[in-house]
N, C-alpha and C. Protein backbone atom coordinates (compact mmCIF):
# COMPACT_ATOMS: atom_id res chain seq x y z
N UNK A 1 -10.70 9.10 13.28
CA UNK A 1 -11.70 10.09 13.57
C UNK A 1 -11.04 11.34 14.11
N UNK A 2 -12.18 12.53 13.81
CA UNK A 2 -11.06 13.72 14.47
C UNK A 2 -11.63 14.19 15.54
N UNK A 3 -11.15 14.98 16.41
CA UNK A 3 -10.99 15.29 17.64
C UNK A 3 -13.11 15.57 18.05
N UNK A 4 -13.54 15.99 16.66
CA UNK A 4 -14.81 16.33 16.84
C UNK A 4 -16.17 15.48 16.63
N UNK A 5 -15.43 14.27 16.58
CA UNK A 5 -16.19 12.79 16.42
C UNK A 5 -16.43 12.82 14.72
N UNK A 6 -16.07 13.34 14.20
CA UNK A 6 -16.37 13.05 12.59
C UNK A 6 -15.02 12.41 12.13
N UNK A 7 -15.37 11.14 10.72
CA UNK A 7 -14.39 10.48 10.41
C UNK A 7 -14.00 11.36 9.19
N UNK A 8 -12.73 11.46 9.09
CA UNK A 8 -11.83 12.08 8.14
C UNK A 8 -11.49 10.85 7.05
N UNK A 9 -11.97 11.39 5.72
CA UNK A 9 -11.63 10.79 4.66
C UNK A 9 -10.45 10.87 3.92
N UNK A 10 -9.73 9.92 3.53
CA UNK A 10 -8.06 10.55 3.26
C UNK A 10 -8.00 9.69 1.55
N UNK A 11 -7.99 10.76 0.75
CA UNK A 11 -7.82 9.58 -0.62
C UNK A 11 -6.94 9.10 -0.78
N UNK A 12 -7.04 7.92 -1.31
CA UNK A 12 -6.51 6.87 -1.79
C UNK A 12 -4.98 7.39 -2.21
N UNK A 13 -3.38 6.65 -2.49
CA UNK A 13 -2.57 6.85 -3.02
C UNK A 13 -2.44 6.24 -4.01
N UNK A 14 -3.54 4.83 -4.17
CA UNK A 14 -2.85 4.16 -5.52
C UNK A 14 -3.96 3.90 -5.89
N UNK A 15 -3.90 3.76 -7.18
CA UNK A 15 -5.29 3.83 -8.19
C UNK A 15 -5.24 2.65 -8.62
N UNK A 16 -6.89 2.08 -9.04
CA UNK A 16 -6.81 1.15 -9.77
C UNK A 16 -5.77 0.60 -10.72
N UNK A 17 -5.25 1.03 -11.14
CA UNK A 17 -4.46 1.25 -12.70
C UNK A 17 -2.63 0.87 -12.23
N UNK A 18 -2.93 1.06 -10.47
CA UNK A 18 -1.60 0.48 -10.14
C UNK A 18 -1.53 -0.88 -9.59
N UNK A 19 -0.33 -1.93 -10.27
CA UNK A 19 -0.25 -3.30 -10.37
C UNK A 19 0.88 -3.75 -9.52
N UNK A 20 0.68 -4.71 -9.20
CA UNK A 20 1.87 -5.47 -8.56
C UNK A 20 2.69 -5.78 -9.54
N UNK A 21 3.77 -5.38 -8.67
CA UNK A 21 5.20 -6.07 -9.53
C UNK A 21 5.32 -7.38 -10.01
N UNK A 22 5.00 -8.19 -9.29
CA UNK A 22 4.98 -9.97 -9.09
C UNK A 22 4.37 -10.42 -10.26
N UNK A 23 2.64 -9.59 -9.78
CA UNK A 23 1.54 -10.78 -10.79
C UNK A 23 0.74 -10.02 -11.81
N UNK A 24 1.18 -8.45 -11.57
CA UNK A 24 -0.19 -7.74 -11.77
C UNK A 24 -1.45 -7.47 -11.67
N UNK A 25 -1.92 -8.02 -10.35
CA UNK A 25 -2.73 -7.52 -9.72
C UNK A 25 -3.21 -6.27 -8.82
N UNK A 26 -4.04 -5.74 -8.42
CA UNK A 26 -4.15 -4.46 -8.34
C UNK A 26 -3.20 -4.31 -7.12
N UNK A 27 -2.40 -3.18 -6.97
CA UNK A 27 -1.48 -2.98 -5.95
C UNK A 27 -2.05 -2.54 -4.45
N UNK A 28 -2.02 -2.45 -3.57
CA UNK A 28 -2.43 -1.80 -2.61
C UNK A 28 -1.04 -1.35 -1.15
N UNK A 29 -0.12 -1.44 -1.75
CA UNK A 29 1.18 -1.52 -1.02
C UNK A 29 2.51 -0.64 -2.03
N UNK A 30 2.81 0.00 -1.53
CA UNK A 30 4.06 0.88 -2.27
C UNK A 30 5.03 0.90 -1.41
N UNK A 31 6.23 0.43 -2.01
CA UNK A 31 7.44 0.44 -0.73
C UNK A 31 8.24 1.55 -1.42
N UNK A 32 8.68 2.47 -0.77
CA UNK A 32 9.92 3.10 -1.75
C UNK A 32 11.18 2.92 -1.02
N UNK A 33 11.93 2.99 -1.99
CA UNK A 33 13.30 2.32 -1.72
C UNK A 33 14.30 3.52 -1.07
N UNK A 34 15.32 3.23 -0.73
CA UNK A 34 16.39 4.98 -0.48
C UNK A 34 16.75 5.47 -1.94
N UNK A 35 17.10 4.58 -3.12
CA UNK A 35 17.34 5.16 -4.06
C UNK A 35 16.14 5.61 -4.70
N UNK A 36 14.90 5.81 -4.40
CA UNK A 36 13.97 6.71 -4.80
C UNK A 36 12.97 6.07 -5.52
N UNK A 37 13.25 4.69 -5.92
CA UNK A 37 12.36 3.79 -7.03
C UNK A 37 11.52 3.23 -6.30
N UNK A 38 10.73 2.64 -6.55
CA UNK A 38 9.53 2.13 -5.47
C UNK A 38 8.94 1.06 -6.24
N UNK A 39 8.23 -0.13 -5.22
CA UNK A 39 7.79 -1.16 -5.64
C UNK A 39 6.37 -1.38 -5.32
N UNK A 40 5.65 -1.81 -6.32
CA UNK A 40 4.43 -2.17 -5.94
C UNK A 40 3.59 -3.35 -5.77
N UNK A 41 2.70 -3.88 -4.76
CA UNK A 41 2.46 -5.23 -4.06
C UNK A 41 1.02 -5.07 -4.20
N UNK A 42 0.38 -6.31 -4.42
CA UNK A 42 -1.02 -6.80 -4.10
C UNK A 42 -0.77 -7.11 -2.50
N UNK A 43 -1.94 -7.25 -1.68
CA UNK A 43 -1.81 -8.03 -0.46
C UNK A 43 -0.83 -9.34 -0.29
N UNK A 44 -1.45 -9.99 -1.45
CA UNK A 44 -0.65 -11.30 -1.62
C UNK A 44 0.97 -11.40 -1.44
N UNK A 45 1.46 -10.76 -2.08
CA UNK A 45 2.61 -10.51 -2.09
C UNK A 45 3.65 -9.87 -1.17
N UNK A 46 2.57 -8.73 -1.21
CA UNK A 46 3.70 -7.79 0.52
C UNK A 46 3.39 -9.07 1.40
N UNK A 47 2.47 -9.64 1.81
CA UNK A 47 2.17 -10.76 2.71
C UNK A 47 3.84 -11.57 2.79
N UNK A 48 4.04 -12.13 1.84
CA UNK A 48 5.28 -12.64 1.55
C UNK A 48 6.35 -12.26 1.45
N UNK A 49 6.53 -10.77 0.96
CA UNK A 49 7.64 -10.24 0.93
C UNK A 49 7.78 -8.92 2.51
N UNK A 50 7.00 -8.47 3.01
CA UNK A 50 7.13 -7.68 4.03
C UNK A 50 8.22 -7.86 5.17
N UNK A 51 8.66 -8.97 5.67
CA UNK A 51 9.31 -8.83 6.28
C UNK A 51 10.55 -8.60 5.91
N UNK A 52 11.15 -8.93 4.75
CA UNK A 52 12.81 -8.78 4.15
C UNK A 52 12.78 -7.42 4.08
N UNK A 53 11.13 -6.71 3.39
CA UNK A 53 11.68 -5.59 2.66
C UNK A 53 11.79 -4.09 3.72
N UNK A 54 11.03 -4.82 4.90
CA UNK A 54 10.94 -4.03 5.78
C UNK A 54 11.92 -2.77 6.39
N UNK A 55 12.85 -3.52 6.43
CA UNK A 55 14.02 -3.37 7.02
C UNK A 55 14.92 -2.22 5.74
N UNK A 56 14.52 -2.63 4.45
CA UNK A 56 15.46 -1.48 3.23
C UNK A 56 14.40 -0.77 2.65
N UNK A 57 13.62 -0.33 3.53
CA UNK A 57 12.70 0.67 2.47
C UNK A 57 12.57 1.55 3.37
N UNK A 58 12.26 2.52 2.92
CA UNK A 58 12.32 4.42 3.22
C UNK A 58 11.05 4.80 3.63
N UNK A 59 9.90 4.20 3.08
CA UNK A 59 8.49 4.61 2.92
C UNK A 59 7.68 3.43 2.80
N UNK A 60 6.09 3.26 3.46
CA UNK A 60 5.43 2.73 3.03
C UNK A 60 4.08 2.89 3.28
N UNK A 61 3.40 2.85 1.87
CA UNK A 61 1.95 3.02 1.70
C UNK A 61 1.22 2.04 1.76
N UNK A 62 0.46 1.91 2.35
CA UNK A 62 -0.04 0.36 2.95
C UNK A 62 -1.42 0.85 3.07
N UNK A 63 -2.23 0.45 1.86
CA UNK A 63 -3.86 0.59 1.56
C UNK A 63 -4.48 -0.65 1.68
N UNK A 64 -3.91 -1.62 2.29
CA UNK A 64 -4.51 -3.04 2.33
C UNK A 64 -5.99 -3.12 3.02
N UNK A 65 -6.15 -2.22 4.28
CA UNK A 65 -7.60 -1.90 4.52
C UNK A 65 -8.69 -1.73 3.54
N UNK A 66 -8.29 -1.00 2.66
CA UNK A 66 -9.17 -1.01 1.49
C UNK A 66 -9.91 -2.34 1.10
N UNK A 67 -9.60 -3.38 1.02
CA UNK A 67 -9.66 -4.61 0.73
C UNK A 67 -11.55 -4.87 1.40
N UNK A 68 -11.44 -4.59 2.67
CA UNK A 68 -12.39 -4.64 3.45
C UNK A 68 -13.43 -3.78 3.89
N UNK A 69 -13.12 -2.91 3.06
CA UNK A 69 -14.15 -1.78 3.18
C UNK A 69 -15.50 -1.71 2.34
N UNK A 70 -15.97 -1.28 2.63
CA UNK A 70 -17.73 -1.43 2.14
C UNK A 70 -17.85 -0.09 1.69
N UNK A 71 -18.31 -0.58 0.39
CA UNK A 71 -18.63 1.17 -0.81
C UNK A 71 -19.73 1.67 -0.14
């Protein structure tokens, strides 16, 4: 929320149309790497892989809230 009690809407970074690496399911997690390539995760997956990758990635987009949100 911002300073003026209204909630700030921030769009989305990954679109339907982006898949997990693993299974291909819809992504909601983007890690990017130092060499610039980036990986993409369902919940399922970063779930499992988050802690190794934690530690060698540069960036991360983490839309997993989405999951739980009400249209």
């Amino acid at each position: 929320m911002s300073e003026s009690g209204t909630q700030t809407l921030v769009a989305p970074v990954l679109m339907s149309t982006d898949r997990c690496d693993r299974c291909g399911a819809q992504a909601y997690v983007l890690a990017e790497l130092p060499n610039g390539s980036a990986l993409l995760f369902c919940g399922h997956h970063w779930n499992a892989h988050e802690e190794a990758l934690r530690p060698k990635v540069v960036k991360v987009v983490d839309e997993l809230h989405r999951l739980s949100e009400k249209p």
